[in-house]
C-alpha atoms as a PDB file:
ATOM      1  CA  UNK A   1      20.458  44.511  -4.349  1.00  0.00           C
ATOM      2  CA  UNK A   2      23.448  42.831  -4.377  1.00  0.00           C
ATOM      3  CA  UNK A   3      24.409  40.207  -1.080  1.00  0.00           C
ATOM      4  CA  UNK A   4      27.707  42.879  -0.689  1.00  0.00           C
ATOM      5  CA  UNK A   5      25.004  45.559   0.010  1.00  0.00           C
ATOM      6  CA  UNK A   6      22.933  43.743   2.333  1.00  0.00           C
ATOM      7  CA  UNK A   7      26.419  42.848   4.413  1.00  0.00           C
ATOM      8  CA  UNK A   8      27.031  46.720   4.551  1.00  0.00           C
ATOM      9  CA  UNK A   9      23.155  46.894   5.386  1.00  0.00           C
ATOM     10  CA  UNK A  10      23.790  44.508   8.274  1.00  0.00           C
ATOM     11  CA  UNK A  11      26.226  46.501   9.576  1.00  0.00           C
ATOM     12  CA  UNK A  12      24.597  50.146   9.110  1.00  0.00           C
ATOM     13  CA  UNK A  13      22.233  48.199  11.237  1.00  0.00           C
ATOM     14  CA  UNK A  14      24.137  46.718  14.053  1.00  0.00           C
ATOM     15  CA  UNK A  15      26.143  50.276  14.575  1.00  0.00           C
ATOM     16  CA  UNK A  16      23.169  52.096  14.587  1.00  0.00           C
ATOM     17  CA  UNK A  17      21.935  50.113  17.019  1.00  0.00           C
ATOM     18  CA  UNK A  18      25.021  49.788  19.490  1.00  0.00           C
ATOM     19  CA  UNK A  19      26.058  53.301  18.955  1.00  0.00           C
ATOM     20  CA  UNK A  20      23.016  55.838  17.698  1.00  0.00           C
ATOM     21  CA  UNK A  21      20.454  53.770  20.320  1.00  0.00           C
ATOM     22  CA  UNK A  22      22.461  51.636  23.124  1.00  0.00           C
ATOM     23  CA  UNK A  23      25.471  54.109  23.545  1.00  0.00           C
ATOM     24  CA  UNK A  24      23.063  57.272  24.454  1.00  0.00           C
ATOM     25  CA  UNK A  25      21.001  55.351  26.651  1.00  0.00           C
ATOM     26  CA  UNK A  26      23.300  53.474  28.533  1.00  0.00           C
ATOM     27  CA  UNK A  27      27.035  53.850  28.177  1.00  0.00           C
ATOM     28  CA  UNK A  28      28.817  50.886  28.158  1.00  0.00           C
ATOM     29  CA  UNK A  29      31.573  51.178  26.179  1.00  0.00           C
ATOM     30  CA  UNK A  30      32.492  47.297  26.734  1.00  0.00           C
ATOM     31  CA  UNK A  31      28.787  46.320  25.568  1.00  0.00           C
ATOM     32  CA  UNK A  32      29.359  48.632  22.453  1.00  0.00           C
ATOM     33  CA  UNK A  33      32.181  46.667  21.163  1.00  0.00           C
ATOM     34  CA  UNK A  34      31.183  42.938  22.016  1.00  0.00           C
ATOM     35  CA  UNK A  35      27.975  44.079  19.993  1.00  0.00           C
ATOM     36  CA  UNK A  36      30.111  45.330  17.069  1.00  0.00           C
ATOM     37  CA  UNK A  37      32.034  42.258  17.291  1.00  0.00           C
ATOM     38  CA  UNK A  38      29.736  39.695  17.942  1.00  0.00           C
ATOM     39  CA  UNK A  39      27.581  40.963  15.014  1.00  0.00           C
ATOM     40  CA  UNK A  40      30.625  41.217  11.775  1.00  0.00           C
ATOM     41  CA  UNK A  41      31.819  37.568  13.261  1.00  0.00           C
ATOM     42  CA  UNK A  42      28.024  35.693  12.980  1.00  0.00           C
ATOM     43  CA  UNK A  43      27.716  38.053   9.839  1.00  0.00           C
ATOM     44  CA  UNK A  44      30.685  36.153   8.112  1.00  0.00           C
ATOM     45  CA  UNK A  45      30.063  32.938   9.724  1.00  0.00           C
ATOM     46  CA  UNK A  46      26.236  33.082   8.644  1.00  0.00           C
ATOM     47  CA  UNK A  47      27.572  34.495   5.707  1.00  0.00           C
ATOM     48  CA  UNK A  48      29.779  31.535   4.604  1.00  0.00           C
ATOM     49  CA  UNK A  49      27.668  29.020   5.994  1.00  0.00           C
ATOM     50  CA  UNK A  50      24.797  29.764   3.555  1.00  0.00           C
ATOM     51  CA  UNK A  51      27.123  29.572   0.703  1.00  0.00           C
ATOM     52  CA  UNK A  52      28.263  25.952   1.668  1.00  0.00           C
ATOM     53  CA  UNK A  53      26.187  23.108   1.714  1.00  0.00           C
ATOM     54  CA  UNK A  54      26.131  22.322   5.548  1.00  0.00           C
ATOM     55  CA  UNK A  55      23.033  22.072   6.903  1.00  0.00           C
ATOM     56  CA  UNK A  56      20.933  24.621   9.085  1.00  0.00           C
ATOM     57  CA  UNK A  57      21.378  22.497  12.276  1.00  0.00           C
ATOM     58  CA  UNK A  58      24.820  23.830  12.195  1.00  0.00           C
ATOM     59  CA  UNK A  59      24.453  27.062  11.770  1.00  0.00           C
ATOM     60  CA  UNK A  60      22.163  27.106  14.991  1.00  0.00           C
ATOM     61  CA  UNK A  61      23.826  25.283  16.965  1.00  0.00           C
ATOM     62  CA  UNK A  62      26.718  27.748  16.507  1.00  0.00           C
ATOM     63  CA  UNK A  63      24.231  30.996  17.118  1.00  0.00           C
ATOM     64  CA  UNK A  64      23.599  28.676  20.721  1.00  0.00           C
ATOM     65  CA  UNK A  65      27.149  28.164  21.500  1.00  0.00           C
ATOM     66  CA  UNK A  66      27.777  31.794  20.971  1.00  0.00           C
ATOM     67  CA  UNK A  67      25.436  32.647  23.014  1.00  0.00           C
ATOM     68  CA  UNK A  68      26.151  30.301  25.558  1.00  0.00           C
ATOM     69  CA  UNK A  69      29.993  31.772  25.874  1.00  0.00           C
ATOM     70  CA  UNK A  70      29.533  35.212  26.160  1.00  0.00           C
ATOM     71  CA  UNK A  71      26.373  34.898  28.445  1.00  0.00           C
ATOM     72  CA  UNK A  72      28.129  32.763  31.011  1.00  0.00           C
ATOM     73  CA  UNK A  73      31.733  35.358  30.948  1.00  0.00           C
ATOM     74  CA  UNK A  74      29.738  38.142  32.334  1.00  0.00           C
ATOM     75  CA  UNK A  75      27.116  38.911  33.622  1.00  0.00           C
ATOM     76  CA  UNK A  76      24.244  41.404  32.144  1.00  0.00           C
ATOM     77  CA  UNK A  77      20.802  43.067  32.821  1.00  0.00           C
ATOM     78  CA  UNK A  78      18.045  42.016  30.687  1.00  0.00           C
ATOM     79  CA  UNK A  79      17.653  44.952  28.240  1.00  0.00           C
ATOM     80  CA  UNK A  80      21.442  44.574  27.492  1.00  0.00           C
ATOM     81  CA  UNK A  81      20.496  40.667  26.742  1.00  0.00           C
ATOM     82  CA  UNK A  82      17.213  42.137  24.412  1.00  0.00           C
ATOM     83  CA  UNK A  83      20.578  43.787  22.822  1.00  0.00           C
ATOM     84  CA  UNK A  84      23.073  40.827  22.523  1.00  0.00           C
ATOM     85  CA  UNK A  85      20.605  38.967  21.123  1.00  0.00           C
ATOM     86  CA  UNK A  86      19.482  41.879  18.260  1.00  0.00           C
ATOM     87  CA  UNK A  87      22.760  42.170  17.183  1.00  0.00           C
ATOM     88  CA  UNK A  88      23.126  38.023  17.083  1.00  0.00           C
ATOM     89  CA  UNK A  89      19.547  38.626  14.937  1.00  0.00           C
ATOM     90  CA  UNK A  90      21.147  41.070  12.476  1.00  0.00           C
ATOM     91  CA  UNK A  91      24.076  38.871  11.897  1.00  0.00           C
ATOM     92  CA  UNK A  92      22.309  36.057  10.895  1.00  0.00           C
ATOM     93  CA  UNK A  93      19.609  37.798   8.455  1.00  0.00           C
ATOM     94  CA  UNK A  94      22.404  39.753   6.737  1.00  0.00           C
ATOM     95  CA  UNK A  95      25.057  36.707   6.481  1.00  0.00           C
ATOM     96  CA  UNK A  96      21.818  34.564   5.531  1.00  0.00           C
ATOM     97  CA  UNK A  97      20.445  37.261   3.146  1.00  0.00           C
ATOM     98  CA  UNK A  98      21.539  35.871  -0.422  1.00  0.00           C
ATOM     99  CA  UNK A  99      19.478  32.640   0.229  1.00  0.00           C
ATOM    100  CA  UNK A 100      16.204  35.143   0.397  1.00  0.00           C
ATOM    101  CA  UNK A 101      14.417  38.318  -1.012  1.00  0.00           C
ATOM    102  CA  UNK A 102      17.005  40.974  -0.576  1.00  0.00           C
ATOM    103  CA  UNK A 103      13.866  43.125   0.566  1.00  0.00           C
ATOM    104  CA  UNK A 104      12.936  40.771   3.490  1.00  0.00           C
ATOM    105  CA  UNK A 105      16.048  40.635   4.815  1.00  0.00           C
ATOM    106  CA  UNK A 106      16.242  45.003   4.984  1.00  0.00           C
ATOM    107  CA  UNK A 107      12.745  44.873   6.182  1.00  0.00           C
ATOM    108  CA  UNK A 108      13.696  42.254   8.873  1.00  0.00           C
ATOM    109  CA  UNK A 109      16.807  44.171   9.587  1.00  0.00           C
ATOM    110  CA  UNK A 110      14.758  47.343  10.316  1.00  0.00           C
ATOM    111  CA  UNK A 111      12.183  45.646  12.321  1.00  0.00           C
ATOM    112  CA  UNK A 112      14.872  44.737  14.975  1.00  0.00           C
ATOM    113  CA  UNK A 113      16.570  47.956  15.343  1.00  0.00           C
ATOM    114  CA  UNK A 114      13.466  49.899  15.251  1.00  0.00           C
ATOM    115  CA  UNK A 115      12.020  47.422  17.992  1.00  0.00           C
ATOM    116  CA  UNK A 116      14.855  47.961  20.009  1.00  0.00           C
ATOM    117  CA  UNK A 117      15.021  51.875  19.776  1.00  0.00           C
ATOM    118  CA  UNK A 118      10.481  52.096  20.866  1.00  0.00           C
ATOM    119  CA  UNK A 119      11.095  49.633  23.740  1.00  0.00           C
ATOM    120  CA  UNK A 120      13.932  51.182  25.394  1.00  0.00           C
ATOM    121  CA  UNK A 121      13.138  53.894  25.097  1.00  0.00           C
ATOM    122  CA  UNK A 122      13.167  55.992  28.325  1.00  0.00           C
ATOM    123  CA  UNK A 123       9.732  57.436  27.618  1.00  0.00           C
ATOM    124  CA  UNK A 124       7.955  53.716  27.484  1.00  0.00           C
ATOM    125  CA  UNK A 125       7.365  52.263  30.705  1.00  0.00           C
ATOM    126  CA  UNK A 126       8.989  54.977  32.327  1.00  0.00           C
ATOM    127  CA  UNK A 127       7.690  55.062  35.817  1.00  0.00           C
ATOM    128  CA  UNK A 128       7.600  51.313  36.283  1.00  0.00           C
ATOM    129  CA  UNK A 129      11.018  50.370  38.319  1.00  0.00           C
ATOM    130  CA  UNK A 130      12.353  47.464  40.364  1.00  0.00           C
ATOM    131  CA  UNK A 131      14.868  47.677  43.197  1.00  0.00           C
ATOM    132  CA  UNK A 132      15.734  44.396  45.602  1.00  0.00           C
ATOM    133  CA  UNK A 133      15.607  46.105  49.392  1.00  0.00           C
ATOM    134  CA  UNK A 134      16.603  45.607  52.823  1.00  0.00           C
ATOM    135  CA  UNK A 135      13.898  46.603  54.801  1.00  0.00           C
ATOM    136  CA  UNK A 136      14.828  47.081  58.397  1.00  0.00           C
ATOM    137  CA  UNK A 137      12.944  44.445  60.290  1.00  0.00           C
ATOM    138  CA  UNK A 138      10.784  40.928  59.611  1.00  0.00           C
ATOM    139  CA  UNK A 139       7.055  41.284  58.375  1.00  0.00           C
ATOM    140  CA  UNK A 140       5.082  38.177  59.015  1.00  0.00           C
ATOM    141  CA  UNK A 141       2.300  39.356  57.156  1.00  0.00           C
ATOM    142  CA  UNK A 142       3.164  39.788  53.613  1.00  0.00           C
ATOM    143  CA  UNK A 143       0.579  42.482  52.983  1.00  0.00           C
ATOM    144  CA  UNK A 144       2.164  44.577  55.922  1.00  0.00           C
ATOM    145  CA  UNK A 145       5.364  44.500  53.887  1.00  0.00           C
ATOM    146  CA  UNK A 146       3.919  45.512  50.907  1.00  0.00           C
ATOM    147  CA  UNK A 147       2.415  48.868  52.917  1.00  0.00           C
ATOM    148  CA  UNK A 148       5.405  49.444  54.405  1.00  0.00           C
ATOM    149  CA  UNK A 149       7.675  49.490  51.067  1.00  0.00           C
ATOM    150  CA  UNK A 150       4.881  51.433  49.451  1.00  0.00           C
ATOM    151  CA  UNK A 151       5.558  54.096  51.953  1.00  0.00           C
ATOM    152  CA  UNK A 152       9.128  53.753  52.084  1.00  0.00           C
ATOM    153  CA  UNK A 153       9.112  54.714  48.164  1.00  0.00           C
ATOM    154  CA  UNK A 154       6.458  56.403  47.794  1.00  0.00           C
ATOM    155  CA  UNK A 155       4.953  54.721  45.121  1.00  0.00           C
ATOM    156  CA  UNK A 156       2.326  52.197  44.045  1.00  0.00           C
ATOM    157  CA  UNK A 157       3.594  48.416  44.570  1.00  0.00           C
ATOM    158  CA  UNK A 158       2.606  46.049  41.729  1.00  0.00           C
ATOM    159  CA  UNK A 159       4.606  43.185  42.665  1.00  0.00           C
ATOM    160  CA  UNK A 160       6.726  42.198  45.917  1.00  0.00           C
ATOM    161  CA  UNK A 161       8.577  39.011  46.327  1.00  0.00           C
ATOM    162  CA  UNK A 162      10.244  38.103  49.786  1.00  0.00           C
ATOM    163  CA  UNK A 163      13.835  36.910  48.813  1.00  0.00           C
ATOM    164  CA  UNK A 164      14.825  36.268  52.422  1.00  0.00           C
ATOM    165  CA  UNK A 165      13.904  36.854  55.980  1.00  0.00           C
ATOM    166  CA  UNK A 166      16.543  37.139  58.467  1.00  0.00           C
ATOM    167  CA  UNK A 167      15.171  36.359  62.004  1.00  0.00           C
ATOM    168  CA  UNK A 168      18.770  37.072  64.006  1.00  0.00           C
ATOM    169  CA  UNK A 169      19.542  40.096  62.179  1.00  0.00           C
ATOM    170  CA  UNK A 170      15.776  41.490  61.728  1.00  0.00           C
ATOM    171  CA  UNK A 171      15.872  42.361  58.318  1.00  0.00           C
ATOM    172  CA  UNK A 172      13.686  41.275  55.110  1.00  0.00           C
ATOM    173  CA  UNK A 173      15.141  41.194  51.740  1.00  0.00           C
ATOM    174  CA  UNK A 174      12.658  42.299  49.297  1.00  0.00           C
ATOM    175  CA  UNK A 175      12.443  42.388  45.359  1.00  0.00           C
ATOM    176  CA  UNK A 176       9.768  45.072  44.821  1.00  0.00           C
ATOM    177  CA  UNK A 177       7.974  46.618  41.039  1.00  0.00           C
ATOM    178  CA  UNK A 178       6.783  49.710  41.780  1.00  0.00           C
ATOM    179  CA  UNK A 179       5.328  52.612  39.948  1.00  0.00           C
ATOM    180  CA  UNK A 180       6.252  56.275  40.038  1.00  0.00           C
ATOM    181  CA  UNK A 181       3.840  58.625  40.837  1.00  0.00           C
ATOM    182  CA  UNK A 182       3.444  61.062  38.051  1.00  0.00           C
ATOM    183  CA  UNK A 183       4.494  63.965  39.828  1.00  0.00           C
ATOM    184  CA  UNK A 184       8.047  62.227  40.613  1.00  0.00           C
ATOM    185  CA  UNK A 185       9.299  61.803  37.152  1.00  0.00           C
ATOM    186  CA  UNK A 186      11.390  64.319  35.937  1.00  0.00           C
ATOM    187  CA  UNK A 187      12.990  64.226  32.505  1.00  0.00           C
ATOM    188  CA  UNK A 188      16.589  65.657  31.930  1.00  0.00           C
ATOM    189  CA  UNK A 189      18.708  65.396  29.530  1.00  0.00           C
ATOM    190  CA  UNK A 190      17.048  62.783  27.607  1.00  0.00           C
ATOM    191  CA  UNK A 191      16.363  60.133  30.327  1.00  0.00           C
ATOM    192  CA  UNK A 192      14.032  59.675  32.956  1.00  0.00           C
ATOM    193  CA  UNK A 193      14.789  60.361  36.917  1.00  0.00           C
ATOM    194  CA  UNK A 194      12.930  60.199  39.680  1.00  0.00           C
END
């Protein structure tokens, strides 16, 4: 296989992940094109870099500082990070393919998108959630919180953390993991509601 086939594999890759798996699933057209982007520019730095003789310390530190500018200029969820950080994947193991076995870098390739298309999929995990509420009033008791939430959503509570208590105002601010009942989730169209 030649190294201009595994640059065009590298790509197949990073659009089918950005537009046949991201796009669908969460529509964000900005997201779409800083993947595109971000993946042909580390491609043909990665790319040229293995075909000079600097050393590997380089080449890392630039997949940091990369990651280190776009991650600062806005800010994302963590699936979309799972994402930036795929396409940063296929960039390097296509641009760094002619220094291995052409096979290993396709099979390494396909590993990430197929990764990324199981486990975001709406149908894994899909009545786990998370929401950060404001819950009316101030629980002293922790457990009592955790009851009251659970009622308030109607769903099992696996984790709640108190993120602040406001005495004045009598309010708690609550980040709560919670899981759907099986008789909430409904599926339409492809995703998952409750």
């Amino acid at each position: 296989m030649s190294t201009l086939m595994l640059y065009a594999a590298d790509v197949v890759a990073a659009t089918v992940l950005a537009i046949g798996i991201y796009w669908p699933r969460h529509r964000r057209r900005d997201l779409v094109v800083a993947f595109l982007g971000i993946n042909v520019g580390v491609l043909a730095v990665a790319a040229l870099l293995a075909g000079s003789s600097v050393t590997a310390g380089l080449g890392l530190g630039l997949f940091g500082v990369l990651s280190i500018i776009r991650l600062r200029s806005d800010e994302l969820a963590q699936h979309e990070i799972a994402y930036y950080f795929a396409v940063l994947a296929l960039g390097l193991v296509g641009g760094l393919a002619s220094t291995t076995a052409p096979w290993l870098a396709v099979t390494f390739m396909a590993l990430i998108v197929t990764t990324m298309a199981i486990v975001d999929s709406p149908a894994f995990l899909s009545g786990h959630r998370r929401q950060v509420l404001v819950v009316d009033r101030t629980f002293p008791d922790e457990s009592l919180l955790v009851q009251h939430v659970a009622q308030l959503l109607g769903a099992e509570v696996t984790a709640a953390t108190v993120v602040r208590t406001d005495l004045v105002n009598d309010s708690t601010t609550v980040d709560v993991r919670y899981q759907v009942a099986r008789r909430h989730v409904v599926r339409a169209e492809g995703r998952v509601l409750v």
